[in-house]
N, C-alpha and C. Protein backbone atom coordinates (compact mmCIF):
# COMPACT_ATOMS: atom_id res chain seq x y z
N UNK A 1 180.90 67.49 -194.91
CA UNK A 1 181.80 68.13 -195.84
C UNK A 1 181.05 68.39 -197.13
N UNK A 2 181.47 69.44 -197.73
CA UNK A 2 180.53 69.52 -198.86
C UNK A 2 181.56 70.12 -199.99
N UNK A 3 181.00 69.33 -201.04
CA UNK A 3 181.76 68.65 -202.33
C UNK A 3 180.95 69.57 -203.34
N UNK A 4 181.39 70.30 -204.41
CA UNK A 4 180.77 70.83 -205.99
C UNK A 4 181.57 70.59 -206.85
N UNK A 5 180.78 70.97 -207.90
CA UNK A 5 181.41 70.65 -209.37
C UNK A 5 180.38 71.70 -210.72
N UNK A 6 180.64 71.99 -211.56
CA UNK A 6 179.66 72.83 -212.30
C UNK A 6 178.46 72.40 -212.36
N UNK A 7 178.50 71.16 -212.42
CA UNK A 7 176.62 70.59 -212.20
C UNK A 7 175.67 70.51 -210.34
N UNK A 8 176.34 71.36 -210.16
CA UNK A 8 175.96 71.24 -208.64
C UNK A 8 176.52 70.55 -207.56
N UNK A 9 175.84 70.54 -206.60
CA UNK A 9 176.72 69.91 -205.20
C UNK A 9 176.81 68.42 -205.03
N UNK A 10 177.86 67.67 -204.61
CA UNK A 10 178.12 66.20 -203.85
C UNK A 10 177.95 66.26 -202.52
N UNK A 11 176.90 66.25 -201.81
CA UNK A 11 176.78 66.21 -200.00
C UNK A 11 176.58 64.62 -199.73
N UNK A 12 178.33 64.38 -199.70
CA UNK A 12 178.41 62.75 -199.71
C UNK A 12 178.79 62.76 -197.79
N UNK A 13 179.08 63.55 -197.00
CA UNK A 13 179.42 63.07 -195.62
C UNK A 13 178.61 64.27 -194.94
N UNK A 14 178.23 63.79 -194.22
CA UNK A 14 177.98 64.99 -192.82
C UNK A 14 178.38 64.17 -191.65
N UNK A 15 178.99 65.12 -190.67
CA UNK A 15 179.61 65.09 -189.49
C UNK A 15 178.62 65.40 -188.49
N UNK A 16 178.58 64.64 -187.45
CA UNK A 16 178.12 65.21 -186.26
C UNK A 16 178.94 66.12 -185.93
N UNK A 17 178.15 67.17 -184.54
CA UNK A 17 178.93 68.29 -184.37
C UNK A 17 179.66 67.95 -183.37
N UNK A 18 180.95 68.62 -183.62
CA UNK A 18 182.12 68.23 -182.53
C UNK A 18 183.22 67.35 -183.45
N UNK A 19 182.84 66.76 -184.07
CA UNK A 19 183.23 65.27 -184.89
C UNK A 19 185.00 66.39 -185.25
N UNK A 20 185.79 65.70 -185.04
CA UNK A 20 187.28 65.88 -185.30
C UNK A 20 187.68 65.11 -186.68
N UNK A 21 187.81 65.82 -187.87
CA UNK A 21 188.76 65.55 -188.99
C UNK A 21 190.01 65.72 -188.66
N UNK A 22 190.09 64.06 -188.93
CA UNK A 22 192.11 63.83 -189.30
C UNK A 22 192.44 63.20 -190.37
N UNK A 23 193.36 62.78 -190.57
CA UNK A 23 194.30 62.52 -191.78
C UNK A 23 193.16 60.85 -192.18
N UNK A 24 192.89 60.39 -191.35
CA UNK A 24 192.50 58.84 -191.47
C UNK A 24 190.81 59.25 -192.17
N UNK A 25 190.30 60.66 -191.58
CA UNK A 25 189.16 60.56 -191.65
C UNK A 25 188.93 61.40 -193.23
N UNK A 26 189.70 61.94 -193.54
CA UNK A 26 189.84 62.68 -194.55
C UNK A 26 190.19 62.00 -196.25
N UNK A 27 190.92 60.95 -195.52
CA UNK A 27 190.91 59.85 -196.64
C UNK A 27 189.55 58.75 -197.03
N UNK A 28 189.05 58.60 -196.03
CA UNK A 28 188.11 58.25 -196.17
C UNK A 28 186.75 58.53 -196.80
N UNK A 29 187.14 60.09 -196.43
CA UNK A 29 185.79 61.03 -196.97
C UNK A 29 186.12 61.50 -198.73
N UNK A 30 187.44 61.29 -198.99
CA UNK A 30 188.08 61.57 -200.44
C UNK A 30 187.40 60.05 -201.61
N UNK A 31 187.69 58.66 -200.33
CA UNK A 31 187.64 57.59 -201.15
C UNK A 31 185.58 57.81 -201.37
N UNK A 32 185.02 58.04 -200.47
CA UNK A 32 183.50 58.03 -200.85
C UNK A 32 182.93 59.36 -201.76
N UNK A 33 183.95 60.42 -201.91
CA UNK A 33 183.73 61.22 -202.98
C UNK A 33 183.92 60.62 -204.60
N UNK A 34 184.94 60.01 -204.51
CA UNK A 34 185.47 59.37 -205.68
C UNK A 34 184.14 58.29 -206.25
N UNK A 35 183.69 57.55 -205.20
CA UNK A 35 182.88 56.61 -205.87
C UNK A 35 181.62 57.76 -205.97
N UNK A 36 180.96 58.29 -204.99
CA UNK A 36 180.26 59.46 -205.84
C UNK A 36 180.05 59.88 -207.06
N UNK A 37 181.50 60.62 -207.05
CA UNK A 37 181.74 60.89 -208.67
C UNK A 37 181.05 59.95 -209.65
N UNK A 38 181.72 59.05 -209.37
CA UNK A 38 181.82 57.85 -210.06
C UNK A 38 179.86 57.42 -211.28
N UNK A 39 179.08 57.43 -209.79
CA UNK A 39 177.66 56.76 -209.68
C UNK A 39 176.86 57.98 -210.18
N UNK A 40 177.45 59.53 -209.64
CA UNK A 40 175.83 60.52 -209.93
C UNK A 40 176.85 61.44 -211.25
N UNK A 41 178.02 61.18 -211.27
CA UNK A 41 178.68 62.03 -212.73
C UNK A 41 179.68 61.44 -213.33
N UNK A 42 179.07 60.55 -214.29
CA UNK A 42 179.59 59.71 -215.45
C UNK A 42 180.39 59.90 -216.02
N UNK A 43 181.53 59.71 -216.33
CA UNK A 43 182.50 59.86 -217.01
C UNK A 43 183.50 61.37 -216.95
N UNK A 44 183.03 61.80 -215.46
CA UNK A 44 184.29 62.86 -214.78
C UNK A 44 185.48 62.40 -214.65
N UNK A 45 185.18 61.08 -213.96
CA UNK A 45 186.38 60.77 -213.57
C UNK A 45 187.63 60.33 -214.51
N UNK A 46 187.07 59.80 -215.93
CA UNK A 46 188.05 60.03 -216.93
C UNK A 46 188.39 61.55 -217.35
N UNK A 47 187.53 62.03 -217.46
CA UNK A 47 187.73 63.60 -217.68
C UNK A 47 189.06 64.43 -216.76
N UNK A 48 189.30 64.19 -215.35
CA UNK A 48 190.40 64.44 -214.53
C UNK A 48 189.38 65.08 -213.87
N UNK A 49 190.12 65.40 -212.42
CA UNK A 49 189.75 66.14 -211.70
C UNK A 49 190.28 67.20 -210.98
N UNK A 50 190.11 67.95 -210.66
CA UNK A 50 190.89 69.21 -210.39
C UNK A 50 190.46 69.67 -208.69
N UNK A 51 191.19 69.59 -207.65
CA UNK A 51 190.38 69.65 -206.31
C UNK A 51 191.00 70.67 -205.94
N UNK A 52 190.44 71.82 -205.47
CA UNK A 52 190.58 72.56 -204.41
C UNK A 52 190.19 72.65 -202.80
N UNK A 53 191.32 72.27 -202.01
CA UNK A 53 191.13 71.92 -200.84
C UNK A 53 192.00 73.27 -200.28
N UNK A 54 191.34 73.21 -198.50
CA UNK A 54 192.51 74.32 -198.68
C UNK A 54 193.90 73.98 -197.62
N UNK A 55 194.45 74.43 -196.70
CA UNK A 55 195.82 73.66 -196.59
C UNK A 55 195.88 73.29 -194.72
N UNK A 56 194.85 73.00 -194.46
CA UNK A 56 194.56 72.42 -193.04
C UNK A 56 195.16 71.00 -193.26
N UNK A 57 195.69 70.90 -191.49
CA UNK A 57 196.40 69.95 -191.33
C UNK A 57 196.40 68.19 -191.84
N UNK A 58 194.15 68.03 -191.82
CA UNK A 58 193.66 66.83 -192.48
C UNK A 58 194.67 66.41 -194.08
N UNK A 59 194.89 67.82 -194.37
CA UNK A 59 194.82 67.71 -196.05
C UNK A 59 195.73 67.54 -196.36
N UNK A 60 196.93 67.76 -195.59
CA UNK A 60 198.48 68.03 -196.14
C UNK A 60 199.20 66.50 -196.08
N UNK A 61 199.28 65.93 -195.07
CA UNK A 61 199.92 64.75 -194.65
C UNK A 61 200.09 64.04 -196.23
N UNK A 62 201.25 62.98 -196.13
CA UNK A 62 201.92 62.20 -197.44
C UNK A 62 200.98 61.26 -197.55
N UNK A 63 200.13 60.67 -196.12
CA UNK A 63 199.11 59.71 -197.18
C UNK A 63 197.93 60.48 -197.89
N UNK A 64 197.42 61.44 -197.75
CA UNK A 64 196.47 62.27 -198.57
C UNK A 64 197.27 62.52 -200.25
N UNK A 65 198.36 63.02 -200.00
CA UNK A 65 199.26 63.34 -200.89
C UNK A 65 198.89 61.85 -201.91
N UNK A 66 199.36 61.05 -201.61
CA UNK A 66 199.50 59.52 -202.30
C UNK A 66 198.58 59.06 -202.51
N UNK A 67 197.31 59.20 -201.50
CA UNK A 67 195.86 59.05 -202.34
C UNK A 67 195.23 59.92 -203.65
N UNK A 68 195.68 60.99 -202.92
CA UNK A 68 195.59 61.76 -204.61
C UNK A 68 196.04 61.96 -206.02
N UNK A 69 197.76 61.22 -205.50
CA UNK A 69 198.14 61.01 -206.65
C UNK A 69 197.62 59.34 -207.29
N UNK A 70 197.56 58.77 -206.64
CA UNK A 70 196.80 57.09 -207.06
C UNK A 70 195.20 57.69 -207.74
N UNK A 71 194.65 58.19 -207.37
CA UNK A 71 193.59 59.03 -207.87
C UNK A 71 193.62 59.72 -209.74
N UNK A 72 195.09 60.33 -209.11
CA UNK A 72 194.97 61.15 -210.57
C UNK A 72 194.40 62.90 -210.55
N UNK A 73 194.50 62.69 -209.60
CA UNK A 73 193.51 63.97 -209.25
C UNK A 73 194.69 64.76 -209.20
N UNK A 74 194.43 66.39 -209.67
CA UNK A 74 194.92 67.58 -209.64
C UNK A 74 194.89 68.04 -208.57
N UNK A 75 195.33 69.30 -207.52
CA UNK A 75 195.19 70.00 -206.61
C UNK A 75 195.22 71.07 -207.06
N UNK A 76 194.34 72.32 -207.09
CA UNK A 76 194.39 73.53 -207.11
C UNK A 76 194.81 74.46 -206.23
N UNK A 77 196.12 74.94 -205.88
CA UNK A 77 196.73 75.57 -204.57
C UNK A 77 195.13 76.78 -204.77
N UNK A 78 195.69 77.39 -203.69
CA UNK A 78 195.51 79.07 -203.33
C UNK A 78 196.11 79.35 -201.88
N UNK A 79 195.85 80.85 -202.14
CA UNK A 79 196.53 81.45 -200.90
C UNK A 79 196.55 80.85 -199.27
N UNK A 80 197.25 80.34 -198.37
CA UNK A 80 197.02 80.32 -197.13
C UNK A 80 195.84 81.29 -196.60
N UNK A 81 195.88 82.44 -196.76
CA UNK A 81 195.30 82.96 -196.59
C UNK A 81 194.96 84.59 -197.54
N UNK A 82 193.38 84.89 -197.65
CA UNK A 82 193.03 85.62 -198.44
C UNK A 82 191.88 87.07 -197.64
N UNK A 83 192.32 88.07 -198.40
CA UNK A 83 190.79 88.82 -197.70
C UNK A 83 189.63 88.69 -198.09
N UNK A 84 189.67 87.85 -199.11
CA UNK A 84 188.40 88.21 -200.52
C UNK A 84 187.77 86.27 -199.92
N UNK A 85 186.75 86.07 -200.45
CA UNK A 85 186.08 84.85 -200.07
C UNK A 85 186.62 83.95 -200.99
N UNK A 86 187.13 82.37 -200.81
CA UNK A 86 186.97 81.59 -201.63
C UNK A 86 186.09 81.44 -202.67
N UNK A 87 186.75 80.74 -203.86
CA UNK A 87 185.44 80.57 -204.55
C UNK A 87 184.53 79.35 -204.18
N UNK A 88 184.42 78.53 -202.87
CA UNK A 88 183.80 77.73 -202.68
C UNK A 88 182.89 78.78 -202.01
N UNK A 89 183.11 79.73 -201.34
CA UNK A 89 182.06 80.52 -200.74
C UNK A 89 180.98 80.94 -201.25
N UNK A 90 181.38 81.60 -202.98
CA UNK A 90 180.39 82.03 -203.61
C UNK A 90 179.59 81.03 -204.34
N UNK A 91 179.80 79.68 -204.34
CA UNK A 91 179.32 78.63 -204.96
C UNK A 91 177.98 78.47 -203.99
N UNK A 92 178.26 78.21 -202.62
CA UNK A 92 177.66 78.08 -201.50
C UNK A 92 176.40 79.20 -201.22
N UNK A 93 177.47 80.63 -200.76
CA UNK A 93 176.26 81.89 -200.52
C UNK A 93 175.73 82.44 -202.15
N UNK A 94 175.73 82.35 -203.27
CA UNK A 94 175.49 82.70 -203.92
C UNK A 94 173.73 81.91 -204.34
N UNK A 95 173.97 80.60 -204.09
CA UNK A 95 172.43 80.07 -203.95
C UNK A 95 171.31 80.60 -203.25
N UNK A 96 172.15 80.68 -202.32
CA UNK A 96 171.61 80.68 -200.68
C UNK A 96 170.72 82.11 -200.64
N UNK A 97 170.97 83.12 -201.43
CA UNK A 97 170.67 84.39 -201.09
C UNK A 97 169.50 84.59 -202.45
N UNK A 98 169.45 83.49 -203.41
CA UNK A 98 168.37 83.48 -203.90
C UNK A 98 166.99 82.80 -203.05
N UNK A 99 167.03 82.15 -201.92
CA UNK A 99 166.12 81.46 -201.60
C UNK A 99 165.04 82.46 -200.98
């Protein structure tokens, strides 16, 4: 899963391929972002956080919900669906096409 923020990327989990995200695994991967935060960007986490996720089944469930609010953390909706790319896309291919 891959995590940004204006100072660059958090590549706190990788999945083997095949590997199935669910609700159990998704919390898990939220709680090792948080300490992330925590260790490589100092004092974000007082700052708030603002997450854009998008609305797959991992993400929705009431315990995600309740971890995020115990968190403190914001959610940034957007569309179910869009024609135009996320802005996680251009965060991503926008590097990528300098290399």
């Amino acid at each position: 899963m891959f995590f940004f923020d204006q100072d660059g990327s958090l590549p706190i989990d990788v999945l083997q391929h095949g590997t199935t995200v669910n609700a159990q695994r998704y919390s898990q991967t939220l709680i090792t972002l948080r300490q992330a935060i925590k260790s490589e960007r100092p004092g974000k986490l007082t700052c708030g956080v603002i997450l854009l996720q998008d609305n797959a089944r991992p993400h929705t469930p009431n315990t995600i919900a309740a971890l995020l609010q115990n968190f403190k953390w914001e959610i940034l909706g957007h569309p179910p669906h869009s024609p135009y790319l996320s802005p996680c896309d251009y965060a991503i291919f926008g590097p990528l096409k300098r290399l």
